[in-house]
Protein backbone atom coordinates (compact mmCIF):
# COMPACT_ATOMS: atom_id res chain seq x y z
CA UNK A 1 0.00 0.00 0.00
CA UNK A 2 1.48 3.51 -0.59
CA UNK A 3 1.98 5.85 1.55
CA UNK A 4 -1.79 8.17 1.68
CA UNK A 5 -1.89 11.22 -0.24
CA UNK A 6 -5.57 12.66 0.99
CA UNK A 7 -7.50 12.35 4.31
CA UNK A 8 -9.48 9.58 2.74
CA UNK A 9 -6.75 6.52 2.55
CA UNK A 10 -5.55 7.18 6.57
CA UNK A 11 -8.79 6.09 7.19
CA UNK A 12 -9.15 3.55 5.20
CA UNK A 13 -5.87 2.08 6.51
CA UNK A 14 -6.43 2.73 9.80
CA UNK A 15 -9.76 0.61 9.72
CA UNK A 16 -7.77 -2.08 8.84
CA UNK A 17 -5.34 -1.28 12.20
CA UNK A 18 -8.47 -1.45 14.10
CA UNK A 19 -9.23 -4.93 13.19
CA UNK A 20 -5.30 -6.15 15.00
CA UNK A 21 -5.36 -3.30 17.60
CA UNK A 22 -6.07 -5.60 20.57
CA UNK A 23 -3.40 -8.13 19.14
CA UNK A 24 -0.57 -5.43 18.89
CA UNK A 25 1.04 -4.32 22.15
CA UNK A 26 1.24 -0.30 22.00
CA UNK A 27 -0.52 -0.22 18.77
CA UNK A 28 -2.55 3.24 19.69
CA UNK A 29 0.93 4.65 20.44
CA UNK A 30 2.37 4.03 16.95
CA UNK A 31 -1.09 4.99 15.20
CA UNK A 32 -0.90 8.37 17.49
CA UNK A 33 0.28 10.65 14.04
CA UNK A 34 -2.58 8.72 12.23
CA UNK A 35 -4.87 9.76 14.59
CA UNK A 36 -3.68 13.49 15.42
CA UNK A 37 -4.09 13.70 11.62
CA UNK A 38 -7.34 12.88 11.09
CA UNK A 39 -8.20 15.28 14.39
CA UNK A 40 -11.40 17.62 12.72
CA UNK A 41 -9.92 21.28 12.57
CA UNK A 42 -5.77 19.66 11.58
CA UNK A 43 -4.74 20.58 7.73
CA UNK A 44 -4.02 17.73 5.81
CA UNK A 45 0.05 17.12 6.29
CA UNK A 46 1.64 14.13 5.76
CA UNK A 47 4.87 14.32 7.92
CA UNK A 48 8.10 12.56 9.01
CA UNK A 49 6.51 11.13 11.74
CA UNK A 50 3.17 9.89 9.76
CA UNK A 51 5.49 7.70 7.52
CA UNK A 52 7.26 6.25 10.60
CA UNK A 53 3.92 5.31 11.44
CA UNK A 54 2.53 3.92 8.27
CA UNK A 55 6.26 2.03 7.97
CA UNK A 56 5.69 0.74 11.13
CA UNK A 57 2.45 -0.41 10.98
CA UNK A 58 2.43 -2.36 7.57
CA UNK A 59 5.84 -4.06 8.89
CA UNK A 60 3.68 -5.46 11.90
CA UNK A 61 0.64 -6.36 9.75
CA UNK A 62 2.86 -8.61 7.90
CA UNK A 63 4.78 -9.96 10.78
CA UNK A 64 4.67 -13.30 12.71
CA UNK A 65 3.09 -11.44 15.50
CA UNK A 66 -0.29 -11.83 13.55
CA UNK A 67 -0.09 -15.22 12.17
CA UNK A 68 -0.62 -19.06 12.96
CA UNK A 69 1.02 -21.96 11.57
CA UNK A 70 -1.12 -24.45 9.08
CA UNK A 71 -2.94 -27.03 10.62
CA UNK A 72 -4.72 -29.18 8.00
CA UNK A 73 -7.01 -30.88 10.67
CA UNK A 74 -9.18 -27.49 10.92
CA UNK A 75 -11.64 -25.82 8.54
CA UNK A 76 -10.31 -23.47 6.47
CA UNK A 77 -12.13 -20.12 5.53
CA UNK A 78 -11.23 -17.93 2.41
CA UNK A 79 -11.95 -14.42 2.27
CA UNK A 80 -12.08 -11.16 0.11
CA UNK A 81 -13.04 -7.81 -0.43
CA UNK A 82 -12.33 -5.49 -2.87
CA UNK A 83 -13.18 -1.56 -2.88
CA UNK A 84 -12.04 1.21 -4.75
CA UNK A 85 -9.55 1.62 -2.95
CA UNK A 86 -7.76 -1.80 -3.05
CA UNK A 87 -8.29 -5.43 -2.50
CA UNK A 88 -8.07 -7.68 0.77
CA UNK A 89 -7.62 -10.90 1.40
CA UNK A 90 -7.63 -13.72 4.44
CA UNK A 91 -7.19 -16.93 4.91
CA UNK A 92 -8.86 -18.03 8.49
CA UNK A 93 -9.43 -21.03 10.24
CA UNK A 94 -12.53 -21.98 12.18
CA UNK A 95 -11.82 -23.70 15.37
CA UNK A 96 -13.92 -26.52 16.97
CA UNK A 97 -16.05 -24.18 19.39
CA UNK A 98 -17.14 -21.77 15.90
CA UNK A 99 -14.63 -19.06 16.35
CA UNK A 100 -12.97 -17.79 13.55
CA UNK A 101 -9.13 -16.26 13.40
CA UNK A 102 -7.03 -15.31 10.95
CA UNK A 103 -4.02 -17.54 9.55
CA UNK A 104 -2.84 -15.23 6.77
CA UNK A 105 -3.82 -11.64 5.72
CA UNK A 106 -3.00 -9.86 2.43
């Protein structure tokens, strides 16, 4: 993903932080320039600090720290959505007592 050029793609990406917020230790503190950006009365200014952010962010997202191994004894669930804006994908499993999490995340 590229680093956003409007007010309209921090949001966008930042809906997608809020899905693996609870699963990232500190994740509000590295979003923080996300979030003072988007404050109402700001102007639009993507700084040094934003891109530290965004860098830091999309490293996690594709990390370990989200991920399971493979385990071909459970149900696997494919996923996808597609917007204007891009296209996102997920591979999940669903474990014995119905819950769903996610094993892979494009």
């Amino acid at each position: 993903m590229p680093a956003p050029t409007n007010i309209t793609t921090p949001r966008f990406f930042l809906g997608l932080v809020n899905y693996y917020q609870s699963l990232v230790r500190n994740m509000l503190s590295i979003r923080k320039p996300f979030s003072d950006l988007l404050q109402k009365d700001n102007e639009w200014k993507w700084s040094v600090c934003c891109q530290e952010a965004f860098d830091s962010i999309k490293c996690i997202l594709i990390s370990d720290l989200l991920l399971i191994h493979y385990d071909p004894s459970l149900e696997l669930i494919v996923a996808a959505e597609a917007s204007e804006h891009g296209l996102g994908t997920a591979i999940q499993y669903q474990w014995p007592d119905g819950s769903v999490t996610d094993i892979s995340h494009a």
